[in-house]
C-alpha atoms as a PDB file:
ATOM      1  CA  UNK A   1      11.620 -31.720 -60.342  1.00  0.00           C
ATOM      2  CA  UNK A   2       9.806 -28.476 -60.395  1.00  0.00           C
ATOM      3  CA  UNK A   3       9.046 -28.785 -56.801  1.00  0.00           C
ATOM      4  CA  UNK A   4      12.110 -29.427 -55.408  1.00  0.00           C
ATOM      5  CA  UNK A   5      13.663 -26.312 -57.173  1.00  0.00           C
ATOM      6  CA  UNK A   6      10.850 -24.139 -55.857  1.00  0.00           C
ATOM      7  CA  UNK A   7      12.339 -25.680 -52.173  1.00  0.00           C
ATOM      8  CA  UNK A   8      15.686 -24.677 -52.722  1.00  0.00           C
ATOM      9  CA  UNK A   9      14.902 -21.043 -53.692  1.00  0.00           C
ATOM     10  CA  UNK A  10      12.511 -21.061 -50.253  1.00  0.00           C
ATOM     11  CA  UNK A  11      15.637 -22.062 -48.512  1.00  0.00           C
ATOM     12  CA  UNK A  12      18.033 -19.846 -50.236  1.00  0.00           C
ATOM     13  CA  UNK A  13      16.004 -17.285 -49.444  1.00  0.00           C
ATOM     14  CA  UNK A  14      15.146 -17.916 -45.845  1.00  0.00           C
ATOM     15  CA  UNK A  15      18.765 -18.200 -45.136  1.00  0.00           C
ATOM     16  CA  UNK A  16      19.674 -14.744 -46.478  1.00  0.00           C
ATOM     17  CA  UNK A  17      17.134 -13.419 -43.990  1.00  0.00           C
ATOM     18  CA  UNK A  18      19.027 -15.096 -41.242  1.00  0.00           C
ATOM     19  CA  UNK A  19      22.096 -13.813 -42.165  1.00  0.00           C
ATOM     20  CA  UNK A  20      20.331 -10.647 -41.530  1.00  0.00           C
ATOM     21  CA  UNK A  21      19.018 -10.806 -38.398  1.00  0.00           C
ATOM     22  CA  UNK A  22      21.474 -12.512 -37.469  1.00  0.00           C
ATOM     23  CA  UNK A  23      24.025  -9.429 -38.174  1.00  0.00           C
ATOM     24  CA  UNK A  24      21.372  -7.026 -36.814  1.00  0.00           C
ATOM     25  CA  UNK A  25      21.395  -9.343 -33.385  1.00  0.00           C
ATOM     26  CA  UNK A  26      25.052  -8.572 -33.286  1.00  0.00           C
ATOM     27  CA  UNK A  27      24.691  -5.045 -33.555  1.00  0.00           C
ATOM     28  CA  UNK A  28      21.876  -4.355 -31.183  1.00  0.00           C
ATOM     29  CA  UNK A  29      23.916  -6.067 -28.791  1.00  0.00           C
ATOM     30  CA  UNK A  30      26.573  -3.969 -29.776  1.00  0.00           C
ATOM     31  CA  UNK A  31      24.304  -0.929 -29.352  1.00  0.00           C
ATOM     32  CA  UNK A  32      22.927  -2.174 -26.073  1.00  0.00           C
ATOM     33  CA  UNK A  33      26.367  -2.222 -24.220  1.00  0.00           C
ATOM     34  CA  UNK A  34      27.035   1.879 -24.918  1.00  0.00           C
ATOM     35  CA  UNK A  35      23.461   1.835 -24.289  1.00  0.00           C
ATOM     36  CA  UNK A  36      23.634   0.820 -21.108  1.00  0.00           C
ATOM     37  CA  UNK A  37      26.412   2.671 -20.353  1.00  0.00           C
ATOM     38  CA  UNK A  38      24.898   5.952 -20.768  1.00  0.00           C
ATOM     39  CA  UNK A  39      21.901   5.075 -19.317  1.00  0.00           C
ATOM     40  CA  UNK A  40      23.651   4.212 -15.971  1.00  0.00           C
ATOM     41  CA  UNK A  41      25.352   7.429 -15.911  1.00  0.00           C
ATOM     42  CA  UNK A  42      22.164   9.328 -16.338  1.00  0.00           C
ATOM     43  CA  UNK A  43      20.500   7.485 -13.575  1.00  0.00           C
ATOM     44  CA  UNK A  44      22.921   9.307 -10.772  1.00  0.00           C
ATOM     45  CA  UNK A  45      22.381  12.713 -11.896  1.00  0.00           C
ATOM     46  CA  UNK A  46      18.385  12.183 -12.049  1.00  0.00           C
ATOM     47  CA  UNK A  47      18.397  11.196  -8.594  1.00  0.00           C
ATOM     48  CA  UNK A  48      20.473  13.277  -7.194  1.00  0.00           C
ATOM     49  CA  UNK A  49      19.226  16.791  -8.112  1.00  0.00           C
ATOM     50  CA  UNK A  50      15.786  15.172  -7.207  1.00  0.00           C
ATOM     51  CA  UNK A  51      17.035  14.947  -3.432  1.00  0.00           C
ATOM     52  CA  UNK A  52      18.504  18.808  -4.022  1.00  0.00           C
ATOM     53  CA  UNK A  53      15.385  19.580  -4.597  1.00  0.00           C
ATOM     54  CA  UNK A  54      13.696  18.467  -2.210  1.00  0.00           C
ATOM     55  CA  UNK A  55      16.035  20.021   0.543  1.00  0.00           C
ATOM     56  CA  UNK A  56      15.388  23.165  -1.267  1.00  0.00           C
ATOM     57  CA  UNK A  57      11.664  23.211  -1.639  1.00  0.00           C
ATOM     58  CA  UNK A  58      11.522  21.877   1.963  1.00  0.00           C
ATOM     59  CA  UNK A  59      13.743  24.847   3.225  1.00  0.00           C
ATOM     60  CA  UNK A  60      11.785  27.704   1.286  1.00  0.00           C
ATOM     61  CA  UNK A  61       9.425  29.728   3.201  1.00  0.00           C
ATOM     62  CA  UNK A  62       6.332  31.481   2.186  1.00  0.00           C
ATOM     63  CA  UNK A  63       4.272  30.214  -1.136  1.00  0.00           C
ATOM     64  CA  UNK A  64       4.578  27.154  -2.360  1.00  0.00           C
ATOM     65  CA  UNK A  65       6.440  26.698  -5.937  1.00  0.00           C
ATOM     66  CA  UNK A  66       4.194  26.075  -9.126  1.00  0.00           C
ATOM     67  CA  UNK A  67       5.672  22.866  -9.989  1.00  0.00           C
ATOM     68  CA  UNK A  68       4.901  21.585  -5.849  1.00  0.00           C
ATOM     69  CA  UNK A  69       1.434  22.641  -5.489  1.00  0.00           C
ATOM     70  CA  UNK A  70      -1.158  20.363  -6.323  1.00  0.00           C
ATOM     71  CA  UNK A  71      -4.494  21.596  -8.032  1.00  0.00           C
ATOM     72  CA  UNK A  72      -7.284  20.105  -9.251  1.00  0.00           C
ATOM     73  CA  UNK A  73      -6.478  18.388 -12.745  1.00  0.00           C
ATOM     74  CA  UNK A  74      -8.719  20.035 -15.511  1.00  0.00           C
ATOM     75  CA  UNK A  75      -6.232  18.737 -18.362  1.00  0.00           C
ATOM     76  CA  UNK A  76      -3.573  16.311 -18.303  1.00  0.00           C
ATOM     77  CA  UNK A  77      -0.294  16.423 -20.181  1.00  0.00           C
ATOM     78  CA  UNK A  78       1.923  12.776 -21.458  1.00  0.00           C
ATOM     79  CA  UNK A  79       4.778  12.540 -22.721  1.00  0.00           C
ATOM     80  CA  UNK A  80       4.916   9.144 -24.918  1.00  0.00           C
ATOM     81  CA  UNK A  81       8.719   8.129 -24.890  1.00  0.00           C
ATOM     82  CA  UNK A  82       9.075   5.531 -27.663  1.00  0.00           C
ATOM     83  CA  UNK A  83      11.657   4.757 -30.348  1.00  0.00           C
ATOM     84  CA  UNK A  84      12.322   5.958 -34.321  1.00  0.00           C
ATOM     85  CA  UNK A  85      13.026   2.445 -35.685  1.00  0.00           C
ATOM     86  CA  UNK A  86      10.951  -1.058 -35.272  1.00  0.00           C
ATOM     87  CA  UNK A  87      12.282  -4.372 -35.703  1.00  0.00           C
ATOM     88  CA  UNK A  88      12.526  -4.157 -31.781  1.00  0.00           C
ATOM     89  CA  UNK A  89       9.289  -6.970 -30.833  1.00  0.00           C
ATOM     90  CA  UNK A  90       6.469  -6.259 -28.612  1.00  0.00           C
ATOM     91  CA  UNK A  91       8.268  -2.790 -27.070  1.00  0.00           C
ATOM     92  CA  UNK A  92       6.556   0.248 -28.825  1.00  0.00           C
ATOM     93  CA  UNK A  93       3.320  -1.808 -28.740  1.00  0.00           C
ATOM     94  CA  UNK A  94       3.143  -2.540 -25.025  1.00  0.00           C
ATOM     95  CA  UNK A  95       4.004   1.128 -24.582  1.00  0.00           C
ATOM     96  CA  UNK A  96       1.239   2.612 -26.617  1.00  0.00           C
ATOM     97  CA  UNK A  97      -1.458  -0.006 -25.293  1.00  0.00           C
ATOM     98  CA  UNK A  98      -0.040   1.689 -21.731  1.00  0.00           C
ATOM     99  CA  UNK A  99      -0.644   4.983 -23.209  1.00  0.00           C
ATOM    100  CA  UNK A 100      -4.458   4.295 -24.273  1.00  0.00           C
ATOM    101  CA  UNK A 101      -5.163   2.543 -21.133  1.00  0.00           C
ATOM    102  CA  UNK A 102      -3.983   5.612 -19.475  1.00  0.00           C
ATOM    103  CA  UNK A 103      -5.553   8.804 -21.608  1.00  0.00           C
ATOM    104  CA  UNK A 104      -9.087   6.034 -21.182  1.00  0.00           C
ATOM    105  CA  UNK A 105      -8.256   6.258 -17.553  1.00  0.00           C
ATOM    106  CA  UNK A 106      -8.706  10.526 -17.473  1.00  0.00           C
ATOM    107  CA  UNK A 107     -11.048  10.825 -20.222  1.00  0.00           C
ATOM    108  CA  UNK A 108     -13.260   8.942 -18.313  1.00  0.00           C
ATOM    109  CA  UNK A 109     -12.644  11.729 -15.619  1.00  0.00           C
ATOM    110  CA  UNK A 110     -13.857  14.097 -18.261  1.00  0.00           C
ATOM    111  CA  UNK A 111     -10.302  15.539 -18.550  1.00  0.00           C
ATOM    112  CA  UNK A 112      -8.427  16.970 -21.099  1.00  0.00           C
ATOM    113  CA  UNK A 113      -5.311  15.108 -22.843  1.00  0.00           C
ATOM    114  CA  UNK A 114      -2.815  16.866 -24.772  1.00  0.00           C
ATOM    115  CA  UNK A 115       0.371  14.694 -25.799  1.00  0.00           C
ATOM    116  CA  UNK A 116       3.490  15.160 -26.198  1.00  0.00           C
ATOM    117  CA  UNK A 117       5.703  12.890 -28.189  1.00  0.00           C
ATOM    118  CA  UNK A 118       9.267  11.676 -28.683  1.00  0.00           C
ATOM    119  CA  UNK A 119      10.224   9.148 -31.179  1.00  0.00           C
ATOM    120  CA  UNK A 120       8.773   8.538 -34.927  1.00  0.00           C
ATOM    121  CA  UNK A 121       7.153   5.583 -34.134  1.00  0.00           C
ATOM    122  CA  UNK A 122       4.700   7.609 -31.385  1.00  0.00           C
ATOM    123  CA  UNK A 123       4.306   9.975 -34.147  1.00  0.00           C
ATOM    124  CA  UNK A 124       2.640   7.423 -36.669  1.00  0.00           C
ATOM    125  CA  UNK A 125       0.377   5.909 -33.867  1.00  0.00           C
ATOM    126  CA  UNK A 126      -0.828   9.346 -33.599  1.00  0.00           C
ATOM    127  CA  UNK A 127      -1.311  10.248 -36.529  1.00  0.00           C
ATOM    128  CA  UNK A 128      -3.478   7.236 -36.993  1.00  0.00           C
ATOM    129  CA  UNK A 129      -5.659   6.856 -33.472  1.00  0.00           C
ATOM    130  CA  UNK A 130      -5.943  10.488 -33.173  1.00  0.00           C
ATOM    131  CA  UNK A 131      -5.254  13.030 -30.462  1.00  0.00           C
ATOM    132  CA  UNK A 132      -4.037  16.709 -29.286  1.00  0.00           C
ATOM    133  CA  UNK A 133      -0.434  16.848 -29.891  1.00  0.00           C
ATOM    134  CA  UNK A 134       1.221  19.933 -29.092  1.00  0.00           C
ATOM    135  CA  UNK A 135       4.889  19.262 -29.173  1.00  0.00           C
ATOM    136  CA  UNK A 136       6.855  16.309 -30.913  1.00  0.00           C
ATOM    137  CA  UNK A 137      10.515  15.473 -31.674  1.00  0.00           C
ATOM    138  CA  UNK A 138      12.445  12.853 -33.377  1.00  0.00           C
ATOM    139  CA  UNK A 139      15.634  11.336 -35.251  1.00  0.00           C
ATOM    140  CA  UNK A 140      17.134  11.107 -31.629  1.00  0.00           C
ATOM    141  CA  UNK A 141      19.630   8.858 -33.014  1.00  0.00           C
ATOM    142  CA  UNK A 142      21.336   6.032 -30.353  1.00  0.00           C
ATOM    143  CA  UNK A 143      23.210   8.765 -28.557  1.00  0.00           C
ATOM    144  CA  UNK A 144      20.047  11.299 -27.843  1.00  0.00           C
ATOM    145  CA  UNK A 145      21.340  15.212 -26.978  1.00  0.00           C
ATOM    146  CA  UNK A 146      19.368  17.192 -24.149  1.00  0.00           C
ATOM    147  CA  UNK A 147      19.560  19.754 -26.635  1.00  0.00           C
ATOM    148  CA  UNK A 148      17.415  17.972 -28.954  1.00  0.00           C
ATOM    149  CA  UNK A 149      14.804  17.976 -26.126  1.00  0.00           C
ATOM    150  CA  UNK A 150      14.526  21.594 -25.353  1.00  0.00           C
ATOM    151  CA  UNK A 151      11.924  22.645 -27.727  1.00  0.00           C
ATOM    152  CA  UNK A 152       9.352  19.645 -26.106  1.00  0.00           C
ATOM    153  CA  UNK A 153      10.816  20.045 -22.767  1.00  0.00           C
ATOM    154  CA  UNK A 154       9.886  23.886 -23.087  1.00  0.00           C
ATOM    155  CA  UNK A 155       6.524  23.877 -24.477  1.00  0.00           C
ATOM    156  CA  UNK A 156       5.229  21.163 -22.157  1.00  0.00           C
ATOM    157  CA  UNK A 157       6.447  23.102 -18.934  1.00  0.00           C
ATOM    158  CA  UNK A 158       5.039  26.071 -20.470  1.00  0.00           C
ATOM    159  CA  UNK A 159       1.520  24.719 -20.475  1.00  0.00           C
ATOM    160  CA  UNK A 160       1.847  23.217 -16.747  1.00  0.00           C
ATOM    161  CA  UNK A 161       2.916  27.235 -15.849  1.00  0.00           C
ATOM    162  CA  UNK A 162       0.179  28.895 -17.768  1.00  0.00           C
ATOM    163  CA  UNK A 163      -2.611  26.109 -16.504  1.00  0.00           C
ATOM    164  CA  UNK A 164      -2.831  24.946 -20.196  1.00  0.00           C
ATOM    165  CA  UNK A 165      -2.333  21.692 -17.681  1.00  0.00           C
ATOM    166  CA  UNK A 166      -2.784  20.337 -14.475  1.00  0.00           C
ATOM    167  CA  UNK A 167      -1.039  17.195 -14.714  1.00  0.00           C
ATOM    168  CA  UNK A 168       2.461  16.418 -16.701  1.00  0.00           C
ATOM    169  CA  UNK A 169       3.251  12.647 -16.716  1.00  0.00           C
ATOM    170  CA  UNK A 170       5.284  10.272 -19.144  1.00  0.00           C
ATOM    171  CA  UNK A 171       4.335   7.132 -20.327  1.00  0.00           C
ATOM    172  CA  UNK A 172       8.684   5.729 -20.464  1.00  0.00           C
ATOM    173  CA  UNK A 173       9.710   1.906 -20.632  1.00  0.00           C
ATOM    174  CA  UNK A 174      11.752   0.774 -17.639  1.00  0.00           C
ATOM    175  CA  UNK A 175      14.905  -1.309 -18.516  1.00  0.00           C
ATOM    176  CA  UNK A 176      14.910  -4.126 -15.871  1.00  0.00           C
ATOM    177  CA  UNK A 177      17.024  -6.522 -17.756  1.00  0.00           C
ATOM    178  CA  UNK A 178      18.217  -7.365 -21.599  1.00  0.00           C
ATOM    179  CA  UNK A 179      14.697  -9.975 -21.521  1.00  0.00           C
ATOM    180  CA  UNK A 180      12.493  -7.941 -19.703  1.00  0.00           C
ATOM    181  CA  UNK A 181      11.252  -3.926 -20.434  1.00  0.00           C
ATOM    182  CA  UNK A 182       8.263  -2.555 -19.053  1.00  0.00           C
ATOM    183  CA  UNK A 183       6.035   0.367 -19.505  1.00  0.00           C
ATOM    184  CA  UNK A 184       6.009   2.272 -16.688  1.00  0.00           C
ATOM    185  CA  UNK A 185       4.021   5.906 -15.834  1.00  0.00           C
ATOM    186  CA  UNK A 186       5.746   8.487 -13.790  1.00  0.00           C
ATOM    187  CA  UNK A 187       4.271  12.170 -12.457  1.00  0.00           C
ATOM    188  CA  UNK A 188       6.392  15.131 -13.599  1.00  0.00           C
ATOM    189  CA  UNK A 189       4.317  18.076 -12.713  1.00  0.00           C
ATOM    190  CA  UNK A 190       3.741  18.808  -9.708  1.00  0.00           C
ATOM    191  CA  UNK A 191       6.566  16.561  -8.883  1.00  0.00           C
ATOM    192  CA  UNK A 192       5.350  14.232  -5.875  1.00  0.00           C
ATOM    193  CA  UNK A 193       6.418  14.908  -2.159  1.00  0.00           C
ATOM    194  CA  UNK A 194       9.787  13.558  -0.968  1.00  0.00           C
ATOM    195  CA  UNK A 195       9.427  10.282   0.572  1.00  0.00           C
ATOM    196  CA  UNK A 196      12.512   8.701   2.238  1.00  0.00           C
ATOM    197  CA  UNK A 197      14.182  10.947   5.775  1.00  0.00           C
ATOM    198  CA  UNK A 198      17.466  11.529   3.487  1.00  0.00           C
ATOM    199  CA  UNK A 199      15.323  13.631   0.851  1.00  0.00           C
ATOM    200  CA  UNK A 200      12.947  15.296   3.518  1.00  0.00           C
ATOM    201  CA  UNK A 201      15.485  16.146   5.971  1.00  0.00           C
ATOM    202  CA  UNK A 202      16.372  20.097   4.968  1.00  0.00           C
ATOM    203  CA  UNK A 203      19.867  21.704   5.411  1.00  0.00           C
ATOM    204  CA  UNK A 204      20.864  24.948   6.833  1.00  0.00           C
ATOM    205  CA  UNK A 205      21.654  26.543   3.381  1.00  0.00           C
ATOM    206  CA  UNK A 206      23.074  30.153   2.485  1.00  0.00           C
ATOM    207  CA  UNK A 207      21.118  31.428  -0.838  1.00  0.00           C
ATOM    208  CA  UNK A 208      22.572  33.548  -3.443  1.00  0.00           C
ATOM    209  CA  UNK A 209      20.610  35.502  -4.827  1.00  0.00           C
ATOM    210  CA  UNK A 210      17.829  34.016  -3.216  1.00  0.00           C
ATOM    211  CA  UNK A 211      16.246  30.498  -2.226  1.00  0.00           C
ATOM    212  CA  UNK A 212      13.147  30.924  -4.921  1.00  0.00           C
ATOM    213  CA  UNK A 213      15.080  31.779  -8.153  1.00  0.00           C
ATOM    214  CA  UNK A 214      17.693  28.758  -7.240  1.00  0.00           C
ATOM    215  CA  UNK A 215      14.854  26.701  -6.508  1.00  0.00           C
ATOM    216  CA  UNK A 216      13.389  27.460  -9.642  1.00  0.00           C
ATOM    217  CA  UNK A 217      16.202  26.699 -11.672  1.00  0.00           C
ATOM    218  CA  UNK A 218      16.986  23.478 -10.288  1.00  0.00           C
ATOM    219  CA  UNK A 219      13.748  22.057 -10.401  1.00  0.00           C
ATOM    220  CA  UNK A 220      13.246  22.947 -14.221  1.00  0.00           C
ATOM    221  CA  UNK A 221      17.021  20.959 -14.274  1.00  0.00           C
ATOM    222  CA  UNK A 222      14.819  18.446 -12.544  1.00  0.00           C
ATOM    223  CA  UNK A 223      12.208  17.866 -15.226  1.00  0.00           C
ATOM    224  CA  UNK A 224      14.797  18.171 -17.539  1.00  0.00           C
ATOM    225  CA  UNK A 225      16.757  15.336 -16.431  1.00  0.00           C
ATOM    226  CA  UNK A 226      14.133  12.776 -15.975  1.00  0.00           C
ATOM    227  CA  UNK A 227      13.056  13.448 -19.188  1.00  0.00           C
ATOM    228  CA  UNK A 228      16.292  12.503 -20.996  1.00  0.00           C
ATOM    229  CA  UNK A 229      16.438   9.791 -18.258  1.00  0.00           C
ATOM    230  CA  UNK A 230      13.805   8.135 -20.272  1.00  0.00           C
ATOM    231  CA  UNK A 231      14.834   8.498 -23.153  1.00  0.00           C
ATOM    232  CA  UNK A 232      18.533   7.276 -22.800  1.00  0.00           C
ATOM    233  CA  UNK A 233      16.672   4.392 -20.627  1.00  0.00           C
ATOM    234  CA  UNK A 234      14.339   4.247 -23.892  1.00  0.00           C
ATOM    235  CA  UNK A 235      17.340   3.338 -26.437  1.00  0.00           C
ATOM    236  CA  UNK A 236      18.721   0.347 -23.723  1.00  0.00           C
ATOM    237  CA  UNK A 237      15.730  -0.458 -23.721  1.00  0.00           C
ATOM    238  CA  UNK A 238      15.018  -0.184 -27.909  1.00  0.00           C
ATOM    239  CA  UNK A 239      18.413  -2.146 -28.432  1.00  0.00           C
ATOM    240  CA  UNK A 240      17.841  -4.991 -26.116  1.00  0.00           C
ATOM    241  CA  UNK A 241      13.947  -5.816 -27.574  1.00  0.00           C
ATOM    242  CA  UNK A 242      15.695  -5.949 -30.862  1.00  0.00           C
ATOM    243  CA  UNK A 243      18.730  -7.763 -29.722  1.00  0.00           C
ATOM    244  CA  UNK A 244      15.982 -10.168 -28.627  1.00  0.00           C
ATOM    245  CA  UNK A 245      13.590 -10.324 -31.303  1.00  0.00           C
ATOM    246  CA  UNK A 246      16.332 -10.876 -33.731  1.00  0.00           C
ATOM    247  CA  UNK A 247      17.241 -13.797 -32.207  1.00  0.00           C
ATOM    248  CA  UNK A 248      14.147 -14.750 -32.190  1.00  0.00           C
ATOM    249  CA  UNK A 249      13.732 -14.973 -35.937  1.00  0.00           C
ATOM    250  CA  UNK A 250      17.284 -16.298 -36.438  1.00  0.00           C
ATOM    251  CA  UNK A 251      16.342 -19.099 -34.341  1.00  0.00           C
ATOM    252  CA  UNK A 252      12.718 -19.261 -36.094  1.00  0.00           C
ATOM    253  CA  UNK A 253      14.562 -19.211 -39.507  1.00  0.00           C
ATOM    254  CA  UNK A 254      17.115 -21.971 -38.618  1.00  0.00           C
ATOM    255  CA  UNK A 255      13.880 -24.344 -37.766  1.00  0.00           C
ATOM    256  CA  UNK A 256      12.217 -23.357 -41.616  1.00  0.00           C
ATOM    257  CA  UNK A 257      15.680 -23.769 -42.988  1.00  0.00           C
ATOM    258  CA  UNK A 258      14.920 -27.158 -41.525  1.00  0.00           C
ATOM    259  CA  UNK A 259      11.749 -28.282 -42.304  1.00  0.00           C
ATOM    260  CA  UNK A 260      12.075 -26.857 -46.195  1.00  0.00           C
ATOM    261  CA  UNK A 261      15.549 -29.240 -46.227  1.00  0.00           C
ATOM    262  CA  UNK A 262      13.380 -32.163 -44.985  1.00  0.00           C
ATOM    263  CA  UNK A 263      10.749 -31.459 -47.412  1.00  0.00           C
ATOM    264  CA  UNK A 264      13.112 -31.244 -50.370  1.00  0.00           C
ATOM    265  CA  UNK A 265      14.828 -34.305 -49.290  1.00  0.00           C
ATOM    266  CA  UNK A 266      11.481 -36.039 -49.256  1.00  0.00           C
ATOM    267  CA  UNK A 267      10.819 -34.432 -52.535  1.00  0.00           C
ATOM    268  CA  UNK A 268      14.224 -35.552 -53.989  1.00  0.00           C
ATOM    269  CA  UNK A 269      13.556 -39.118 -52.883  1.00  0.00           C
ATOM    270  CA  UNK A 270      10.098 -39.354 -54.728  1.00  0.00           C
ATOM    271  CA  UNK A 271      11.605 -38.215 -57.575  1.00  0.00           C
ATOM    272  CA  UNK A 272      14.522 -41.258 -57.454  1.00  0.00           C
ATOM    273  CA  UNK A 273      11.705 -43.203 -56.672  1.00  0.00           C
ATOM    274  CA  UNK A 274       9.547 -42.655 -58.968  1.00  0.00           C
ATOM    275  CA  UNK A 275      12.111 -42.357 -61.879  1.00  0.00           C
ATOM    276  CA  UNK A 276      13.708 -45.973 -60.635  1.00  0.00           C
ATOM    277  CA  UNK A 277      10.137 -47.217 -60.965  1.00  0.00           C
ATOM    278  CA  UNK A 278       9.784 -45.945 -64.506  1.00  0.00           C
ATOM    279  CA  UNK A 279      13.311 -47.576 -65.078  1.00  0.00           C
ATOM    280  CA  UNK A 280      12.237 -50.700 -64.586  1.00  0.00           C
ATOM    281  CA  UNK A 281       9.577 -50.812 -65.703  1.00  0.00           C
ATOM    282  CA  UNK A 282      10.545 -49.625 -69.125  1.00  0.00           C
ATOM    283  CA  UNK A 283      13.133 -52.778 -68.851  1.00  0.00           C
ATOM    284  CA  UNK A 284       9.891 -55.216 -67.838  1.00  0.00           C
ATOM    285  CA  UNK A 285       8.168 -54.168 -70.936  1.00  0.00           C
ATOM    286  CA  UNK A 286      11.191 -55.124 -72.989  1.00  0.00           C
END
């Protein structure tokens, strides 16, 4: 019963994989939870210094800052946010089909694209479609440091203040819920005009030293923090995709698992079949 031993090593093996995923379900949702966490308590900060600095900028006199003014975009900077490790479904690939929609977008413009990139997987797209990448950082890990970030942080503001750039955007995913995680683009540099009365309205404010050098400061805090918005927002969103997609395949395995035990049964009953038949008919020739 060759056959039916080739089965039951199929199904051995299919349900070692779902032990597997089923284990790395359990962990992502593990994952996802702190995940979560952190991302919701990077959220507040983001916002808030954005509506600091808006009171600020709106209350300076004189020039406008660098990172406000708007000029004519010769070259465009992105930051790709995506993750180190797969396994997570569709995620990294809806991202990166964002990414190339966008840089087709501007280069049909006839404007200049350098990248930036955070995460190993944006790395190996790269490296394989091509392009003009200028900083990149990885190994984040599940709890990402902002001090992991400086060195990309710093060269891509750099080349916004020395007009290596006109443009600084990032291509992020937006957690909406454990099913759902969309690619999203958001403007950096110059950072967009306040929008709502609570942001535009301007205090009376007492400077020390002075309203440009605080200004500056807070809106390079500003950059800062919706960049490690994303990625914190990234991992959430990294650990739910796999949470999902392992599920997925535990779910897909359990129906194999099925089928294979239907074929072997069908197998196994041939063989007592066919062996009966062989039985008796041995006995008939007698």
């Amino acid at each position: 019963m060759a056959a039916g031993k080739e089965i039951r090593t199929k199904i051995a093996s299919t349900e070692n994989i779902q032990k597997i995923t089923k284990a790395m379900e359990m962990v992502a949702a593990s994952k996802m939870r702190r995940a979560q966490e952190r991302m919701a308590m990077a959220r507040p900060y983001a916002e808030r210094i954005r509506v600091v600095a808006s009171h600020i900028s709106r209350a300076l006199s004189g020039d406008k800052h660098p990172f406000l003014e708007e000029r004519e975009a010769k070259n465009v900077g992105i930051i790709v946010v995506s993750s180190d490790r797969g396994l997570c479904g569709g995620l990294n690939v809806n991202l990166f089909r964002r990414t190339l929609q966008l840089a087709s977008e501007w280069q049909q413009k006839a404007v200049g694209i350098k990248f930036g990139l955070i995460g190993s997987k944006s790395q190996a797209f790269f490296r394989h479609v091509g392009g003009d990448v200028i900083a990149q950082v990885d190994k984040l890990g599940d709890r990402p440091q902002l001090a992991q970030l400086v060195g990309l942080m710093t060269v891509m503001i750099e080349a916004y203040e020395k007009g290596e750039i006109d443009r600084l955007l990032i291509v992020e995913n937006d957690f909406v819920n454990t099913m759902s995680q969309h690619p999203q683009v958001l403007q950096l540099l110059p950072i967009p005009p306040a929008e709502d009365e609570t942001m535009s309205r301007a205090g009376d404010y007492i400077y020390e030293p002075e309203a440009r050098p605080v200004l500056d400061f807070v809106l390079r805090r500003y950059i800062e923090s919706l960049i490690f918005k994303s990625v914190t927002e990234n991992v959430a969103c990294e650990m739910a995709a796999r949470m999902v997609a392992m599920k997925s395949s535990s779910d897909n395995a359990g129906e194999v698992i099925e089928k294979l035990q239907l074929a072997y049964n069908k197998a196994r009953q041939a063989a007592i079949t066919q062996e009966i038949s062989e039985i008796v008919g041995g006995a008939a020739a007698v």
